[in-house]
C-alpha atoms as a PDB file:
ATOM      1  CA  UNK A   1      42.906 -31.143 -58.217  1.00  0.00           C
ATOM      2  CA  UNK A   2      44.341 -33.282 -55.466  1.00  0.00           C
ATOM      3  CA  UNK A   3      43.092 -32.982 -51.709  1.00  0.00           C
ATOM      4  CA  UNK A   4      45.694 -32.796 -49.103  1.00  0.00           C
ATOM      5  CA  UNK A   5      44.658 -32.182 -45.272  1.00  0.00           C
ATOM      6  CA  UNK A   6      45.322 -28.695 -45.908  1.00  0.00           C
ATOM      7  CA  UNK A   7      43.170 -27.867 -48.585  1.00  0.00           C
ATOM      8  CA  UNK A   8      40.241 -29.308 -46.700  1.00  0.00           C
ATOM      9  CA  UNK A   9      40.914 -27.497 -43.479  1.00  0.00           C
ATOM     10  CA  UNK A  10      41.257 -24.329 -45.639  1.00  0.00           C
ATOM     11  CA  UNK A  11      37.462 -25.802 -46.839  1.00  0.00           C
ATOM     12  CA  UNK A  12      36.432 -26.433 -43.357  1.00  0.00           C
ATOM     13  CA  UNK A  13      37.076 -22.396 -42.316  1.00  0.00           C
ATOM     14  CA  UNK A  14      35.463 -20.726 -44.867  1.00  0.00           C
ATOM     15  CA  UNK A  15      32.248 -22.855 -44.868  1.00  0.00           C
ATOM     16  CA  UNK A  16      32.500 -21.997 -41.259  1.00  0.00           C
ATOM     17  CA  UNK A  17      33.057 -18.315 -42.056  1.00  0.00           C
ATOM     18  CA  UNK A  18      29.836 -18.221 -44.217  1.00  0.00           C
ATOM     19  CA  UNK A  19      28.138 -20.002 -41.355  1.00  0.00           C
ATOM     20  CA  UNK A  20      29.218 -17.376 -38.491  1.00  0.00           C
ATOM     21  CA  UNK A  21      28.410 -14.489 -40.786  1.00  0.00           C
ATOM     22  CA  UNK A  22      24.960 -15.827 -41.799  1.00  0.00           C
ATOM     23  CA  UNK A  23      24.609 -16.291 -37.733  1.00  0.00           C
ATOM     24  CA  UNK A  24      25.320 -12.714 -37.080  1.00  0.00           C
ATOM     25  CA  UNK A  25      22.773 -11.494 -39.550  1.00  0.00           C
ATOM     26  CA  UNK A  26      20.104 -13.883 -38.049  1.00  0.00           C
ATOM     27  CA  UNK A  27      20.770 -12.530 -34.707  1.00  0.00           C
ATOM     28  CA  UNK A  28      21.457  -8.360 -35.938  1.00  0.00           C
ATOM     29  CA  UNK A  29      17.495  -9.179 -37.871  1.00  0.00           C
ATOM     30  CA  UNK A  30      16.015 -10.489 -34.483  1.00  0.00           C
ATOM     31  CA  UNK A  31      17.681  -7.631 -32.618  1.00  0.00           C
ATOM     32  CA  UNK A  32      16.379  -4.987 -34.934  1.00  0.00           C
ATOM     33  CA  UNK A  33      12.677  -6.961 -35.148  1.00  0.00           C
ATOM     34  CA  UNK A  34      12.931  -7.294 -30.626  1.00  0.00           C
ATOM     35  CA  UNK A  35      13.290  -2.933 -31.187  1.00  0.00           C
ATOM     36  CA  UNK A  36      11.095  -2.562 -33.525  1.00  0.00           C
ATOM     37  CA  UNK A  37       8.322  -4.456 -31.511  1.00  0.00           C
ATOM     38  CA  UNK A  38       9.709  -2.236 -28.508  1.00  0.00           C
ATOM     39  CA  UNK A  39       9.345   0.687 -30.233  1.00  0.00           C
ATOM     40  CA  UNK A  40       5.747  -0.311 -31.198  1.00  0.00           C
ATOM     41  CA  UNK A  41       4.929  -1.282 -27.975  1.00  0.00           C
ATOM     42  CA  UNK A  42       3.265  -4.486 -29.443  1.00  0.00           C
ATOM     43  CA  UNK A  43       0.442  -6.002 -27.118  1.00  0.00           C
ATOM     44  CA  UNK A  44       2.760  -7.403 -23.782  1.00  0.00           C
ATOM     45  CA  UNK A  45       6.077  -8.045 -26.134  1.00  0.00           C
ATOM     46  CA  UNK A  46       8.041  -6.060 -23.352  1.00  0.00           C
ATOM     47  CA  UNK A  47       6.452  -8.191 -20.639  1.00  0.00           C
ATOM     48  CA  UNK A  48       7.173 -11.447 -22.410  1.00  0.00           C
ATOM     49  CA  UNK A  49       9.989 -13.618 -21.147  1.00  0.00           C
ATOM     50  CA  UNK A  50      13.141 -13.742 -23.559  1.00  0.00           C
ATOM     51  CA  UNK A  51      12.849 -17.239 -24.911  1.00  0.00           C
ATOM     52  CA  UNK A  52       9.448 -15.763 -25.930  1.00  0.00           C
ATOM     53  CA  UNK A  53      10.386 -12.539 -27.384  1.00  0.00           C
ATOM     54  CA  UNK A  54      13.201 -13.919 -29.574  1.00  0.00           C
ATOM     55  CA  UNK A  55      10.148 -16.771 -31.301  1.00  0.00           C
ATOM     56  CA  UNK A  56       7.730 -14.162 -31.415  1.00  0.00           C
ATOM     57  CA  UNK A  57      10.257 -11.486 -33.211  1.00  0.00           C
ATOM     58  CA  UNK A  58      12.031 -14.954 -36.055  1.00  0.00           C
ATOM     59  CA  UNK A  59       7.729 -15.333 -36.615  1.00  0.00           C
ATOM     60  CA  UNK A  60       7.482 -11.439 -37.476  1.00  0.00           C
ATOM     61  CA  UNK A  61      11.028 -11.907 -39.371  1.00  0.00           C
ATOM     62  CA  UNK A  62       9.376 -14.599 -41.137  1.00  0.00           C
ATOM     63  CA  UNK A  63       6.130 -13.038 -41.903  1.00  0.00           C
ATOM     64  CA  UNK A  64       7.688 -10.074 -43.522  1.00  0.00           C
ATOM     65  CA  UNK A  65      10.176 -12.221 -45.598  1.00  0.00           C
ATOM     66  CA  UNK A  66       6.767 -14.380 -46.702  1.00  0.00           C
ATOM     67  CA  UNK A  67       8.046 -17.901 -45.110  1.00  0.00           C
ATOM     68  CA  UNK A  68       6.823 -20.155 -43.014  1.00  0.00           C
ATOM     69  CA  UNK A  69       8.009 -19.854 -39.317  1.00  0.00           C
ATOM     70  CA  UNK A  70       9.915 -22.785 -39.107  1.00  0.00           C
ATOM     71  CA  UNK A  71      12.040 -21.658 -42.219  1.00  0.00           C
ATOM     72  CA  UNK A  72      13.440 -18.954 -40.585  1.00  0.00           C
ATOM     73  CA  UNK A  73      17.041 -20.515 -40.998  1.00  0.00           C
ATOM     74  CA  UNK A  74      16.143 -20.657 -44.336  1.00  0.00           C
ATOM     75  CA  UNK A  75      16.086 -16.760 -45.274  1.00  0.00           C
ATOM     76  CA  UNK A  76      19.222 -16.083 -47.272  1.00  0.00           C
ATOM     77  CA  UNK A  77      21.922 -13.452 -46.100  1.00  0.00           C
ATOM     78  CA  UNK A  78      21.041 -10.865 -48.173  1.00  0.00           C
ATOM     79  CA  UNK A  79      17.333 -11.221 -47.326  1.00  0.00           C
ATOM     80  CA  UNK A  80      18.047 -11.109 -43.946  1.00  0.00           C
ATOM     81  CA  UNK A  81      20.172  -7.697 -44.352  1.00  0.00           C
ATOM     82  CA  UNK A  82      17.480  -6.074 -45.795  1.00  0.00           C
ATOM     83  CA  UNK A  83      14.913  -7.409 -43.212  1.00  0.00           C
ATOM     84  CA  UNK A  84      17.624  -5.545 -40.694  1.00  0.00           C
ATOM     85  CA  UNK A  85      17.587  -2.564 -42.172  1.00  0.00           C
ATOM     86  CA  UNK A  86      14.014  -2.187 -42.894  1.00  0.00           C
ATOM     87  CA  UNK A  87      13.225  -2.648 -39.036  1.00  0.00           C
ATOM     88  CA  UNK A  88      15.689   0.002 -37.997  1.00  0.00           C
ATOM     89  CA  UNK A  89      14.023   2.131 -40.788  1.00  0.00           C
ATOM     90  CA  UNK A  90      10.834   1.714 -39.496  1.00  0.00           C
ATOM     91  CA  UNK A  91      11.736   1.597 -35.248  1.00  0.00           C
ATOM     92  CA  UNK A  92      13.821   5.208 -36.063  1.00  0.00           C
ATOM     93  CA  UNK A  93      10.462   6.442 -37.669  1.00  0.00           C
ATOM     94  CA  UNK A  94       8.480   5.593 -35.301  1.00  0.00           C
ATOM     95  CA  UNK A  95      10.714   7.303 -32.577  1.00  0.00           C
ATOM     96  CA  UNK A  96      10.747  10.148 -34.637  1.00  0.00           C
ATOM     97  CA  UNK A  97       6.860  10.081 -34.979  1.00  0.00           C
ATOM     98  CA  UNK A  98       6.710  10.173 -31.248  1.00  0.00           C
ATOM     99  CA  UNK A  99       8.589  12.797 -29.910  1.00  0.00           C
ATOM    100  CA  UNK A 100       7.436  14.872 -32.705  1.00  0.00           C
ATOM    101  CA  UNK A 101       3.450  13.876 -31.670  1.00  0.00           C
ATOM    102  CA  UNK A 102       5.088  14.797 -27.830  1.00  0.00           C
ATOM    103  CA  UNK A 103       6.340  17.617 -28.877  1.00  0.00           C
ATOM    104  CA  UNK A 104       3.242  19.026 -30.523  1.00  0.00           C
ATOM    105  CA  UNK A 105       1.329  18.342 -27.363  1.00  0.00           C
ATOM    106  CA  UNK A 106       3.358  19.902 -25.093  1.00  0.00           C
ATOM    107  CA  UNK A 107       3.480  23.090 -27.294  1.00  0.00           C
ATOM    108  CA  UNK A 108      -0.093  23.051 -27.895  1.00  0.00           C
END
């Protein structure tokens, strides 16, 4: 195959495409962990500063995927997808656990 200038920039964008899309599921995982953590109300996460929260949520990110913290650019696409959608699974539960549990009391 020969190279010309166009072939590589053609390259160039789609490693860049995989790169933004592997970005947006990094940041969609640490949105769904910060909510999840909200949810929980885990010990002064909502009082944190944001730097903070968002290195405290990649560590939880990375405990559930079973890495080490500082490989938490690392964790493939498709691990971070599920990661996603098992903290929205669990943060909708948990709302649902709690006005259910609110709405026992007040009926009680």
């Amino acid at each position: 195959m020969i190279e010309t200038k166009d072939t590589k920039v053609r390259e160039g964008a789609q490693g860049a495409e995989k790169k933004s899309s592997k970005d947006k599921m990094r940041k969609q995982a640490i949105a769904a962990a910060c909510q999840y953590l909200d949810a929980m109300g885990a010990g002064g996460f909502r009082d944190m500063p944001g730097g903070a929260r968002v290195l405290y949520a990649k560590g939880v990110i990375c405990r559930a995927a079973g890495v080490e913290v500082e490989s938490f650019n690392r964790i493939g696409v498709e691990r971070l997808r599920g990661l996603t959608a098992n903290f929205n699974k669990l943060r909708r539960d948990m709302e649902r656990l709690v006005d259910e549990s609110m709405e026992i009391l007040v009926n009680y």
